[in-house]
Protein backbone atom coordinates (compact mmCIF):
# COMPACT_ATOMS: atom_id res chain seq x y z
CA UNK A 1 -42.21 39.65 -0.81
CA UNK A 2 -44.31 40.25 -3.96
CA UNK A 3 -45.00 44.37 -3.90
CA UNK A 4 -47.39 45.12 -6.96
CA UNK A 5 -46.74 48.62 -8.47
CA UNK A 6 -48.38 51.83 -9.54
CA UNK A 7 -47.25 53.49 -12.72
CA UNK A 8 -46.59 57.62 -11.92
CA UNK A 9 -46.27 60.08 -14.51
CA UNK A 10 -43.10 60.02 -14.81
CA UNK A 11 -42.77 56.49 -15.82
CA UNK A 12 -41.59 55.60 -11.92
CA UNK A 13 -43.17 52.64 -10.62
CA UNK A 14 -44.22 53.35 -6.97
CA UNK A 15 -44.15 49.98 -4.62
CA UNK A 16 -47.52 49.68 -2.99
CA UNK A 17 -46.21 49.18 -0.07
CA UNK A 18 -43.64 51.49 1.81
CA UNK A 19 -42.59 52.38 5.24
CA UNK A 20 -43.57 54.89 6.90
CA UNK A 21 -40.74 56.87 9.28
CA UNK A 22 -43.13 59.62 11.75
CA UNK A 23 -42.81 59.59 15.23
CA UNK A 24 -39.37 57.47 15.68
CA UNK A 25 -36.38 58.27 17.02
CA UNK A 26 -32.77 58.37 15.45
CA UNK A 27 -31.84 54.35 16.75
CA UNK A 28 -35.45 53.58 15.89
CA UNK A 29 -35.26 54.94 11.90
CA UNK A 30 -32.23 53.38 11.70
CA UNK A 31 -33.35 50.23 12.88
CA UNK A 32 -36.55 50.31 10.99
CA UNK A 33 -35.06 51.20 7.51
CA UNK A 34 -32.78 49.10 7.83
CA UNK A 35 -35.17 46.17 8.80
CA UNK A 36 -37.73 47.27 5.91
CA UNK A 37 -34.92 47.20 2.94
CA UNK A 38 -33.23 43.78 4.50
CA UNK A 39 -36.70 43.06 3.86
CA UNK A 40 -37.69 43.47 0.96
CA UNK A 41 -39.21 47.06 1.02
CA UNK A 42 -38.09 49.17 -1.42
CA UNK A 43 -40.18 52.42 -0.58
CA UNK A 44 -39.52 54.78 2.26
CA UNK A 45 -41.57 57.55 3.12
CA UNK A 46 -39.79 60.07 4.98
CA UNK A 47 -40.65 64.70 5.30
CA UNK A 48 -38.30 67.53 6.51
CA UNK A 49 -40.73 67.60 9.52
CA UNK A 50 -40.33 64.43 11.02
CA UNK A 51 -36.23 65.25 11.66
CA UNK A 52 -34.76 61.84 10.72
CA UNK A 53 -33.52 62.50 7.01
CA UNK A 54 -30.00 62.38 7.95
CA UNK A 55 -30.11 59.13 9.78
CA UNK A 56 -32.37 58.11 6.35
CA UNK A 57 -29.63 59.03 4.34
CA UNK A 58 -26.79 57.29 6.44
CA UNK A 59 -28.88 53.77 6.39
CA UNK A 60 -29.59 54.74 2.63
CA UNK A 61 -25.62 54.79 1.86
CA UNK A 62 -25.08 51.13 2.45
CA UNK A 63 -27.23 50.14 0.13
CA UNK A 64 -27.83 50.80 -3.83
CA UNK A 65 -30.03 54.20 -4.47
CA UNK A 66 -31.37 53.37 -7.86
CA UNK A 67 -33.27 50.24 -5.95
CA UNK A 68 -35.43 52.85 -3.38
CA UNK A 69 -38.16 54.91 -3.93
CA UNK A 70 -37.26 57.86 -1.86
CA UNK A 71 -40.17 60.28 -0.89
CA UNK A 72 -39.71 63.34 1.21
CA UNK A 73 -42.33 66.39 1.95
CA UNK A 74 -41.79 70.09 2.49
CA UNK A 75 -43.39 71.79 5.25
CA UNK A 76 -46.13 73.85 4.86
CA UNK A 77 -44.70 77.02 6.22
CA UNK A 78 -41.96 76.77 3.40
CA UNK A 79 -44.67 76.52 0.34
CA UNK A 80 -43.58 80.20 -1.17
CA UNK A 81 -40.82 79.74 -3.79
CA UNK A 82 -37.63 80.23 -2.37
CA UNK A 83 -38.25 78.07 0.34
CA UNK A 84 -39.30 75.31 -1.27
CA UNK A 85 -36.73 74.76 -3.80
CA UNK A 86 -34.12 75.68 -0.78
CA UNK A 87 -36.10 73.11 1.40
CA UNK A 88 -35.74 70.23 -1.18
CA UNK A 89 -32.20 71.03 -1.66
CA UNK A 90 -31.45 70.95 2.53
CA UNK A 91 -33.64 67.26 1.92
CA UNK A 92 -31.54 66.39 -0.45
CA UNK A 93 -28.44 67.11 1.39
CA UNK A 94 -29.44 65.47 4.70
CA UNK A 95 -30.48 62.27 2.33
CA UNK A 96 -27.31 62.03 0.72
CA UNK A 97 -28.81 61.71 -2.81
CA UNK A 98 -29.54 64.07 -5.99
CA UNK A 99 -33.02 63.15 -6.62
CA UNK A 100 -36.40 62.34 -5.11
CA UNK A 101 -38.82 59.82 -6.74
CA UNK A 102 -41.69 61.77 -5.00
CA UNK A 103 -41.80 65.11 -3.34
CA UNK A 104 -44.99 66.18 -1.23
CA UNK A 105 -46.37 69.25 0.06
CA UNK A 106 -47.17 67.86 3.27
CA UNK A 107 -49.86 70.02 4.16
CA UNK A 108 -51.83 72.60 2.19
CA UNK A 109 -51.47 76.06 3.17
CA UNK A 110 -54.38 78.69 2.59
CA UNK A 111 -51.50 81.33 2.94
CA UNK A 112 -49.30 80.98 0.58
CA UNK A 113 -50.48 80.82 -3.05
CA UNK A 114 -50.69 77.10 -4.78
CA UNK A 115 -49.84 78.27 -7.62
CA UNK A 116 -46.21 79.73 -6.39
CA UNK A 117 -46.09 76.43 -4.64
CA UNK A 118 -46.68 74.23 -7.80
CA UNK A 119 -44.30 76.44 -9.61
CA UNK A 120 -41.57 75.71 -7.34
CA UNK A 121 -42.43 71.47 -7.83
CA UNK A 122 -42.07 72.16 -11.62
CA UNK A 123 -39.05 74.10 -11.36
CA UNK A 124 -37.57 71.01 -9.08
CA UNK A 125 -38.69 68.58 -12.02
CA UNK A 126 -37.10 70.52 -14.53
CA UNK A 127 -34.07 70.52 -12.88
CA UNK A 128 -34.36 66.66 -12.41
CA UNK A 129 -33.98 67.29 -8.82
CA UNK A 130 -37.48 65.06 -8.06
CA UNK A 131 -39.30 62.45 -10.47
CA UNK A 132 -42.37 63.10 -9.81
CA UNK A 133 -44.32 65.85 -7.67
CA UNK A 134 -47.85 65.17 -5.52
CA UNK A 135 -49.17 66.82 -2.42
CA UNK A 136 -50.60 65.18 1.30
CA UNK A 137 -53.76 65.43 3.12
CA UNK A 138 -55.28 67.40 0.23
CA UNK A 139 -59.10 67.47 0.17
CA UNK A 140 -61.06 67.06 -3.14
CA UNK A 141 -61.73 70.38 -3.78
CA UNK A 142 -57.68 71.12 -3.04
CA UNK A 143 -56.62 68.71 -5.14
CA UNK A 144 -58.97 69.80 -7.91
CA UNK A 145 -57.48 72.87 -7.84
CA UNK A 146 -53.82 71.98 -7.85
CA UNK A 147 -54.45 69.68 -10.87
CA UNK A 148 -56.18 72.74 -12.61
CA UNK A 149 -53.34 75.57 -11.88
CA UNK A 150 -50.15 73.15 -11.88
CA UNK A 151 -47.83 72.65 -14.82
CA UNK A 152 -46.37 69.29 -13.72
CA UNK A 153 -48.89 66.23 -12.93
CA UNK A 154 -50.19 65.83 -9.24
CA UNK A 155 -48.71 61.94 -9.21
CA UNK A 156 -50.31 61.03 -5.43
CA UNK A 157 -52.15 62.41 -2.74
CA UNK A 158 -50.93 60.94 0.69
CA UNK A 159 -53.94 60.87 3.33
CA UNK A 160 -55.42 59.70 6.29
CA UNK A 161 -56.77 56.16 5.15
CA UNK A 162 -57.48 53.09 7.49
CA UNK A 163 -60.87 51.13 8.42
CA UNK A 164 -62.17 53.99 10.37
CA UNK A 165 -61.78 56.73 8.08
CA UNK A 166 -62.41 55.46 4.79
CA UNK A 167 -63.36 59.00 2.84
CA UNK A 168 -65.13 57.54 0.13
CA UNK A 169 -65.52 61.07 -1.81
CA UNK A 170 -62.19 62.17 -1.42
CA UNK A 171 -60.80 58.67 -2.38
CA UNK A 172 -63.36 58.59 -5.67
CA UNK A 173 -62.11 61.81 -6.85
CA UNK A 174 -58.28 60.65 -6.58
CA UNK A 175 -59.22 57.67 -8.66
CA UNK A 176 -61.37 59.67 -11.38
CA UNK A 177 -58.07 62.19 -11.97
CA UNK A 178 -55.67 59.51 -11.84
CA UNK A 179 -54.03 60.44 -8.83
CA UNK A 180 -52.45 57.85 -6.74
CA UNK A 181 -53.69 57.32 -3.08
CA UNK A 182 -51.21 56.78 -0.16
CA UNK A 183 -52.58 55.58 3.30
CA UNK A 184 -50.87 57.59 6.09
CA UNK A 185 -51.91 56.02 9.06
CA UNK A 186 -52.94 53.17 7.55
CA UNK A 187 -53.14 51.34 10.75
CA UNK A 188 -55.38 54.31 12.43
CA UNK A 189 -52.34 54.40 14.70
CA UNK A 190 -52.87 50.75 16.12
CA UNK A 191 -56.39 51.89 16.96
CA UNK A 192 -57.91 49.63 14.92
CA UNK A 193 -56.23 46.80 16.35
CA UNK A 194 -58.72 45.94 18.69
CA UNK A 195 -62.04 46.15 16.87
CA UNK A 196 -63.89 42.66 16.77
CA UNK A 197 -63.70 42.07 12.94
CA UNK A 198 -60.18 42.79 12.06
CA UNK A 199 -59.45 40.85 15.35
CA UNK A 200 -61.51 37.53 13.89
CA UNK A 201 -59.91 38.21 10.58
CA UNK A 202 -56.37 37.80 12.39
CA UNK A 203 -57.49 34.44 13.96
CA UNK A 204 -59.48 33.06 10.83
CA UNK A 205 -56.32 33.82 8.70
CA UNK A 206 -53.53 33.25 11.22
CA UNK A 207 -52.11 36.67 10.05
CA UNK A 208 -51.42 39.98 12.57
CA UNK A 209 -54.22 42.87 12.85
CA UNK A 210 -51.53 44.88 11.52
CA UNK A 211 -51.55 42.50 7.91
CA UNK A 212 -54.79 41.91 7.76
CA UNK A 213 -55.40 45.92 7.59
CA UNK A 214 -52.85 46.14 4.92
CA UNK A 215 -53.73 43.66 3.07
CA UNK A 216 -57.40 45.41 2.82
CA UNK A 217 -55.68 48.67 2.08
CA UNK A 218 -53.71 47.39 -1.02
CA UNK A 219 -56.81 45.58 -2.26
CA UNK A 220 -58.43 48.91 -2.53
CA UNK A 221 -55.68 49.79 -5.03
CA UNK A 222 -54.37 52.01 -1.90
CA UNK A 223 -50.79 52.24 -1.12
CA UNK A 224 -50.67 51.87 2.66
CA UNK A 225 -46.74 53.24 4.90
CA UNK A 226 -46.73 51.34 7.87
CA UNK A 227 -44.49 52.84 10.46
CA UNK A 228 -43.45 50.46 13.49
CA UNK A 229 -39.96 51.39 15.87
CA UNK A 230 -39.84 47.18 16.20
CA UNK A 231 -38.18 45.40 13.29
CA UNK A 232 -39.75 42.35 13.74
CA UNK A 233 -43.45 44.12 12.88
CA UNK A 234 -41.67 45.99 9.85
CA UNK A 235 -40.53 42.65 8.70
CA UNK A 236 -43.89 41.34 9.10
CA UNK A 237 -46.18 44.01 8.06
CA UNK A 238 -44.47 43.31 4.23
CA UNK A 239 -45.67 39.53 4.40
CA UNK A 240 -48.57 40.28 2.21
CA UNK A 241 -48.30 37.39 -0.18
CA UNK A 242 -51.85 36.20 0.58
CA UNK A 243 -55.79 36.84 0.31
CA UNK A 244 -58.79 38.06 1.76
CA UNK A 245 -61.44 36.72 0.34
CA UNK A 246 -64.10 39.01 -1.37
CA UNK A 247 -66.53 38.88 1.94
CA UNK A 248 -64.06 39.52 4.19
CA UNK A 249 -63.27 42.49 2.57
CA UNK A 250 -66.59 44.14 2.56
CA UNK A 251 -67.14 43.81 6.41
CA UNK A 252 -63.79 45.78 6.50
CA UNK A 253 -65.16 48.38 3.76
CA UNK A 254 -68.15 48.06 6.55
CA UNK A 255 -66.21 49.24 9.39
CA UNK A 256 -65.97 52.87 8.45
CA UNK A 257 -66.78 55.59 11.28
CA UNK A 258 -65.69 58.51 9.28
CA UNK A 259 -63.27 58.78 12.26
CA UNK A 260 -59.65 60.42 11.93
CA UNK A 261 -56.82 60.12 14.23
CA UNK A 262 -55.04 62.89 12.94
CA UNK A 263 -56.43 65.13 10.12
CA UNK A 264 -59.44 66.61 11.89
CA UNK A 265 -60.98 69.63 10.88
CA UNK A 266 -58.77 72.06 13.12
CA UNK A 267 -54.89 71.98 14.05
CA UNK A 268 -52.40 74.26 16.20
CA UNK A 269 -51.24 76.19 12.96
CA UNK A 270 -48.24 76.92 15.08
CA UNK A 271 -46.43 73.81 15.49
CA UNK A 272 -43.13 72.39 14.17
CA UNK A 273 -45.11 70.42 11.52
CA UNK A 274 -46.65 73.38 10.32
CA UNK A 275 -44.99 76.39 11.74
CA UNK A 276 -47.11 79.03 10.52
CA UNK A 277 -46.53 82.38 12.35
CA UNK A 278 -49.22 85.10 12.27
């Protein structure tokens, strides 16, 4: 597996490929990181909310550190000070390691100050306890103003990004600041599995839905984290060492709906992956 690379601020190279860990239970993480590093991957995308950094960390010990680009995210009730640097040590802890390449905020929070939040992620650099700092499902005008009030570079933004919900503004702005873009949901959750031209793609290039999406995604310089509970499609999902040609590309780039499947304009503020009392 050939992975090209994006260069973060820190001098880290970030795979452009990883695998993505939401929604999976403790026998299915461990099955699917180990699948993804026997594999080949060697970028896993994990977050205190998803529960499953222990198990992370115990698949993580048999193998060497220094060769996997670790991400983790806080939760957006713990954005004040204190609880982040507390939260990225308890991440750290569960993991098993000292360091993060990348540490998100996973969400932003309108009620707790950025800039205490980005204070914290410079703190945590300082201390070398993460590599590089970036934030998740951050709109434009977010992200603008964490790059204006932080004192550490905003490496990557990690959003919603698959055929359906292509955000061409959002995804323009990233590029023109020089912030990396990671596709959560890169697959639109399998939705897009079924829509007539990724489906003839599949048959004219003998590849999955699932590949031909990610192949798309990395052409846009985009650096898709497939999640799957079955090691056979984490195994496959990496065999990107092939082309769409420029055509085929568009009508993909054609498909957009402006359609999420998760970061819609509204959530339940209350929830465990938010958990943001009144």
């Amino acid at each position: 597996m050939t992975v090209p690379t994006k260069t973060l601020p820190s001098g880290a190279e970030l795979p452009a490929l990883g695998l993505g860990t939401y929604d999976l239970d403790d026998e299915q993480t461990a099955e699917s990181v180990h699948a993804a590093l026997d594999a080949g991957y060697a970028h896993i995308d994990t977050a205190e909310g998803y529960r499953n950094e222990e198990v992370i960390g115990d698949v993580l010990a048999e193998y060497d550190r220094d060769e996997v680009f670790l991400t983790s995210k806080v939760l957006a009730k713990n954005l004040n000070y204190e609880s982040l640097i507390a939260s990225c040590e308890a991440s750290l802890d569960r993991l098993g390691t000292d360091y993060l390449d990348l540490y998100l905020v996973h969400w932003p929070n309108p009620a707790i100050s950025l800039r205490e939040t980005l204070r914290a992620m410079a703190e945590l650099r300082d201390r070398g306890l993460v590599r590089d700092v970036g934030v998740s499902n951050f709109s434009a005008y977010q992200l603008s103003c964490a790059h204006h009030v932080s004192d550490v570079p905003i490496a990557v933004n990690q959003i919603e990004f698959h055929p359906y919900f292509q955000r061409a503004d959002l995804v323009d702005y990233c590029r023109e600041s020089d912030t990396v873009i990671e596709a959560a949901a890169p697959l639109a959750r399998t939705d897009v599995f079924g829509d007539e031209v990724v489906a003839g793609l599949a048959e004219k290039y003998d590849r999955s839905p699932a590949q031909v999406v990610l192949r798309w995604a990395v052409d846009r310089g985009v650096v898709p984290l497939p999640r799957s509970s079955t090691p056979d499609h984490v195994r496959a999902n990496a065999d990107l060492d092939w082309e769409l040609d420029a055509a085929d590309r568009r009508r993909l780039d054609e498909r957009d709906r402006d359609e999420p499947v998760y970061d819609t304009p509204a959530r339940d503020w209350t929830s465990d992956v938010y958990g943001i009392e009144q």
